[in-house]
Protein backbone atom coordinates (compact mmCIF):
# COMPACT_ATOMS: atom_id res chain seq x y z
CA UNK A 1 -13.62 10.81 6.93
CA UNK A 2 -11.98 7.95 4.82
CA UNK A 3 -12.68 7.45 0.91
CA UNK A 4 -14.73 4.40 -0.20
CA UNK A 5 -12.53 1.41 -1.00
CA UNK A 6 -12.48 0.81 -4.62
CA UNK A 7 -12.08 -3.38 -5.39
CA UNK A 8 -10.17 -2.33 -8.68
CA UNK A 9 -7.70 0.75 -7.67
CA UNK A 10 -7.14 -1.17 -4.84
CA UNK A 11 -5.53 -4.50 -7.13
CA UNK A 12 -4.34 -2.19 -9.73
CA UNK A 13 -2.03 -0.73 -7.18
CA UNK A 14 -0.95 -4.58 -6.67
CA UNK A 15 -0.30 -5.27 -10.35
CA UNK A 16 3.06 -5.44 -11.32
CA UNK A 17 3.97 -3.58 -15.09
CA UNK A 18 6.94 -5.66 -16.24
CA UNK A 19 8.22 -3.03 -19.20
CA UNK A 20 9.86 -4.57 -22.35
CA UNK A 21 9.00 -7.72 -21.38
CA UNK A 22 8.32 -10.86 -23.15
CA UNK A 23 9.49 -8.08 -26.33
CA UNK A 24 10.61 -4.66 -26.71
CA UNK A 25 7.18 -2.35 -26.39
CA UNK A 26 5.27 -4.35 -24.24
CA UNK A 27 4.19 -3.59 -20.89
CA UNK A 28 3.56 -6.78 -19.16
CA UNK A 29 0.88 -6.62 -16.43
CA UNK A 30 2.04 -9.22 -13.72
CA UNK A 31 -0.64 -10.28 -11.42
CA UNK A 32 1.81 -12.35 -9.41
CA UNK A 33 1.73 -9.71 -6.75
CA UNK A 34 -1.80 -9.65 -6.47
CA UNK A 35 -1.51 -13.74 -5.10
CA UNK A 36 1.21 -13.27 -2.74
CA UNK A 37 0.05 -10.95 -0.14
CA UNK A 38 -3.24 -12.72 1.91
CA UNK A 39 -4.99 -9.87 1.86
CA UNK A 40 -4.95 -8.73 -1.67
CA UNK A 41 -5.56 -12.74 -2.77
CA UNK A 42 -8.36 -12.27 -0.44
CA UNK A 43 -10.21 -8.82 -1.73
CA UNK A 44 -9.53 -10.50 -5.47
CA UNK A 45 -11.41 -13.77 -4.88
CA UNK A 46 -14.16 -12.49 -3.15
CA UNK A 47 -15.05 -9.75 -5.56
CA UNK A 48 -15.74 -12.98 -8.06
CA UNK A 49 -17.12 -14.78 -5.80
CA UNK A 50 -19.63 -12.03 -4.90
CA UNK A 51 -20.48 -11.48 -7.80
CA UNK A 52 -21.32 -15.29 -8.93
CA UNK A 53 -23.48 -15.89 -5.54
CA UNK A 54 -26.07 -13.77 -7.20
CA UNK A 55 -28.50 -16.86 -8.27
CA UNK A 56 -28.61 -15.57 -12.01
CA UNK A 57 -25.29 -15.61 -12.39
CA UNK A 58 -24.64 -18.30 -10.91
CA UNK A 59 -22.47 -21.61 -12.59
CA UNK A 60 -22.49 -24.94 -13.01
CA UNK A 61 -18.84 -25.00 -13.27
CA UNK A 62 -16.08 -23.03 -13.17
CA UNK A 63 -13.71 -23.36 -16.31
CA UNK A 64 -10.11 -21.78 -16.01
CA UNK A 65 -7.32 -21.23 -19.28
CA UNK A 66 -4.16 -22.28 -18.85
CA UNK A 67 -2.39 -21.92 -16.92
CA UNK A 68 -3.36 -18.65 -14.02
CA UNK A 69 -7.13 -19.11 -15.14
CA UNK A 70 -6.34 -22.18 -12.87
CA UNK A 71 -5.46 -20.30 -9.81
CA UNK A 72 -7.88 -18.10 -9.90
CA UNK A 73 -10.95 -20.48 -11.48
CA UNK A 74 -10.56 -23.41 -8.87
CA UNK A 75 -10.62 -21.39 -5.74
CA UNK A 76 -13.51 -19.59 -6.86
CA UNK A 77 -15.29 -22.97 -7.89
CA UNK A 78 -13.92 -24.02 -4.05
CA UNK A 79 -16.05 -21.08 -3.13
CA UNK A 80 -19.00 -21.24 -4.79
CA UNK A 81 -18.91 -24.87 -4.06
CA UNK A 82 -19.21 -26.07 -7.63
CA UNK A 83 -17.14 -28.23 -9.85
CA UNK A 84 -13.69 -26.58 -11.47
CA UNK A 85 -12.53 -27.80 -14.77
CA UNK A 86 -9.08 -27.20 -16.37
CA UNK A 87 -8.88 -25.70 -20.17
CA UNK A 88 -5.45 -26.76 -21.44
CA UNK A 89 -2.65 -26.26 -24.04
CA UNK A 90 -2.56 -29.25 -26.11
CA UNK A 91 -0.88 -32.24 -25.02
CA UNK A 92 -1.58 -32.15 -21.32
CA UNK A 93 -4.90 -33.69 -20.97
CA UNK A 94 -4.87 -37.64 -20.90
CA UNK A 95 -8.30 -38.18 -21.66
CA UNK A 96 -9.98 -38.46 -25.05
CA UNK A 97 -10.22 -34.10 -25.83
CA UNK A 98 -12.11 -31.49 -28.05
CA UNK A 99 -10.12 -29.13 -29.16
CA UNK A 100 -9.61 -25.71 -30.64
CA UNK A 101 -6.76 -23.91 -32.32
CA UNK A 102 -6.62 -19.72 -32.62
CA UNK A 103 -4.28 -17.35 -33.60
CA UNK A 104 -1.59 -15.38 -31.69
CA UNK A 105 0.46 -12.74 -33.13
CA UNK A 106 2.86 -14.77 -34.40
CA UNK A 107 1.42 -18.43 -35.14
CA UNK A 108 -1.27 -20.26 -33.71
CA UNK A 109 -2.00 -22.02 -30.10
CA UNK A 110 -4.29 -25.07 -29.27
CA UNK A 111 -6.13 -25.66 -26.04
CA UNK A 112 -8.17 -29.15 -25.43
CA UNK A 113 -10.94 -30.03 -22.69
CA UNK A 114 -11.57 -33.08 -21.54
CA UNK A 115 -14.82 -34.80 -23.50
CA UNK A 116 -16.88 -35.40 -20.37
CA UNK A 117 -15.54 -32.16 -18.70
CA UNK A 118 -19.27 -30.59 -19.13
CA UNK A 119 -22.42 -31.33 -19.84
CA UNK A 120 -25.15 -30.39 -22.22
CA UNK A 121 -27.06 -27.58 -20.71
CA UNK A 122 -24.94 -26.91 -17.51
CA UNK A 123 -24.01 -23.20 -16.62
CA UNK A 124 -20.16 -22.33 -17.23
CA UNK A 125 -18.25 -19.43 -15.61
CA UNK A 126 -14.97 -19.00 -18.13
CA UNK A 127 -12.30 -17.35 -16.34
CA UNK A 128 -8.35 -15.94 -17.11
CA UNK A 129 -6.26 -13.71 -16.26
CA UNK A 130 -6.52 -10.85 -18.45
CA UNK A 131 -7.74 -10.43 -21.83
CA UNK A 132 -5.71 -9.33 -24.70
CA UNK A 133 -6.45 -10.06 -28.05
CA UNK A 134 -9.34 -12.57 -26.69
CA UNK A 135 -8.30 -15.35 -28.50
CA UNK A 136 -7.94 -17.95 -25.57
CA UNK A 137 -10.91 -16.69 -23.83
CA UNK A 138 -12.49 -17.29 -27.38
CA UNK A 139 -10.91 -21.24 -28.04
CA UNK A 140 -12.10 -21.76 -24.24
CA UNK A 141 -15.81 -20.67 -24.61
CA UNK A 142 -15.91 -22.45 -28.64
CA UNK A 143 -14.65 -25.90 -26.40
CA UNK A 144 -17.17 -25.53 -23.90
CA UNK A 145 -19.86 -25.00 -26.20
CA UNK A 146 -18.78 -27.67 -28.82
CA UNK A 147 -19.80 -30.09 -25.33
CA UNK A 148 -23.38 -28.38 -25.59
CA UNK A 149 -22.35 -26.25 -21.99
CA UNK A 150 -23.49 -22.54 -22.16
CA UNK A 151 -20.84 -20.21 -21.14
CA UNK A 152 -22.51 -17.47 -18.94
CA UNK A 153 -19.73 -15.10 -18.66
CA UNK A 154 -15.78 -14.69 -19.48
CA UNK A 155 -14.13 -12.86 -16.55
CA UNK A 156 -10.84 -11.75 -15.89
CA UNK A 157 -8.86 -9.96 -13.89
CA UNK A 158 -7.20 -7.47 -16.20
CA UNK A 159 -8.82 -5.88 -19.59
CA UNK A 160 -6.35 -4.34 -22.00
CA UNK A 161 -8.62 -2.73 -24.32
CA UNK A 162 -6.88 -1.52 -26.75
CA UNK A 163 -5.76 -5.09 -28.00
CA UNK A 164 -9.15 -5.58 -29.23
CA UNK A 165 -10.04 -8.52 -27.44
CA UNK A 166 -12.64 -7.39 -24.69
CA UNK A 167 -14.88 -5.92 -27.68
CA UNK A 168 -14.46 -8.59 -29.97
CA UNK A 169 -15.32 -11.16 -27.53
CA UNK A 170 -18.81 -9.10 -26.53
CA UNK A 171 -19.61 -8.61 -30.39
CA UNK A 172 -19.23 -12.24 -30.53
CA UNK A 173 -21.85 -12.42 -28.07
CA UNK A 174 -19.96 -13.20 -24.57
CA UNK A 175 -20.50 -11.02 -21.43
CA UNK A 176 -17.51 -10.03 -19.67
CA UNK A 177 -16.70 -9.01 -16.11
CA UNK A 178 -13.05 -7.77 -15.55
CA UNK A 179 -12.04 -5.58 -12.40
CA UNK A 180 -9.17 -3.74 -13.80
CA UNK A 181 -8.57 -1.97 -17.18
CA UNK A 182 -5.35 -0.70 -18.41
CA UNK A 183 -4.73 1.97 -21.67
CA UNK A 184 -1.79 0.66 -23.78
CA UNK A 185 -0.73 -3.12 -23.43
């Protein structure tokens, strides 16, 4: 008798931790492993992409953060067969942009979207990475929604939630879907 196959031990055990890495103390959570074997890319992709067949959930439009919101965003828009639009740090759009600045531990970061990126009314799946402290996820769905779009979900790939950002980005009001969650960060 085999065990059921479980979507998130399986790409945990294909996560990368990176210790002391960008800084002393941090374990960094590389998902780089997770795109380069077929397979694993595979099982990743389609557990979004199951999950947003379901007709109320859904998008319009898929929105990724710079910069691996963009691998994983446009091949699940390729999927789903809907539009994909890029969220990026400031000064690398070269249309006329919104834009919103948040804070990071140490200073502040801008991301811009395109003006004509989305439209009033249209359904918006906001995805990253992982989610730390939030505050990207946060800029990305304040952008969308400055355009009049309504973001339906944030997802990710990774949750740390003991960086706060997973629960202040539901008390805000967004629903999440991640697939992995680590303690510590």
């Amino acid at each position: 008798m085999t065990a059921a196959f479980s979507v998130s031990d399986y790409l945990r055990d294909h996560i990368r931790t990176v210790p002391d890495w960008p800084a002393p103390g941090v374990q960094f959570r590389d998902i780089t492993p997770l795109l380069q074997n077929p397979r694993v890319f595979r099982v990743l992709i389609d557990a979004f992409v199951h999950r947003y067949m379901a007709p109320e959930l859904r998008p319009d439009v898929v929105a990724g953060l710079d910069a691996r919101g963009f691998i994983l965003g446009s091949v699940v828009a390729y999927e789903l067969n809907v539009g994909f639009v890029p969220i990026r740090k400031k000064g690398k759009l070269p249309f006329k942009t919104v834009e919103e600045t948040y804070e990071l531990e140490y200073g502040s970061a801008t991301v811009e979207l395109h003006t004509d990126a989305v439209h009033a009314g249209q359904r918006v799946l906001l995805i990253d990475d992982l989610i730390a402290t939030g505050g990207t996820m946060m800029a990305g769905w304040r952008l969308l929604e400055k355009l009049g779009a309504t973001v339906t979900e944030g997802a990710a790939i990774v949750d740390l939630p003991e960086l706060g950002g997973s629960a202040r980005l539901q008390t805000a009001g967004l629903p999440l879907f991640t697939l992995v969650e680590f303690d510590g960060h």
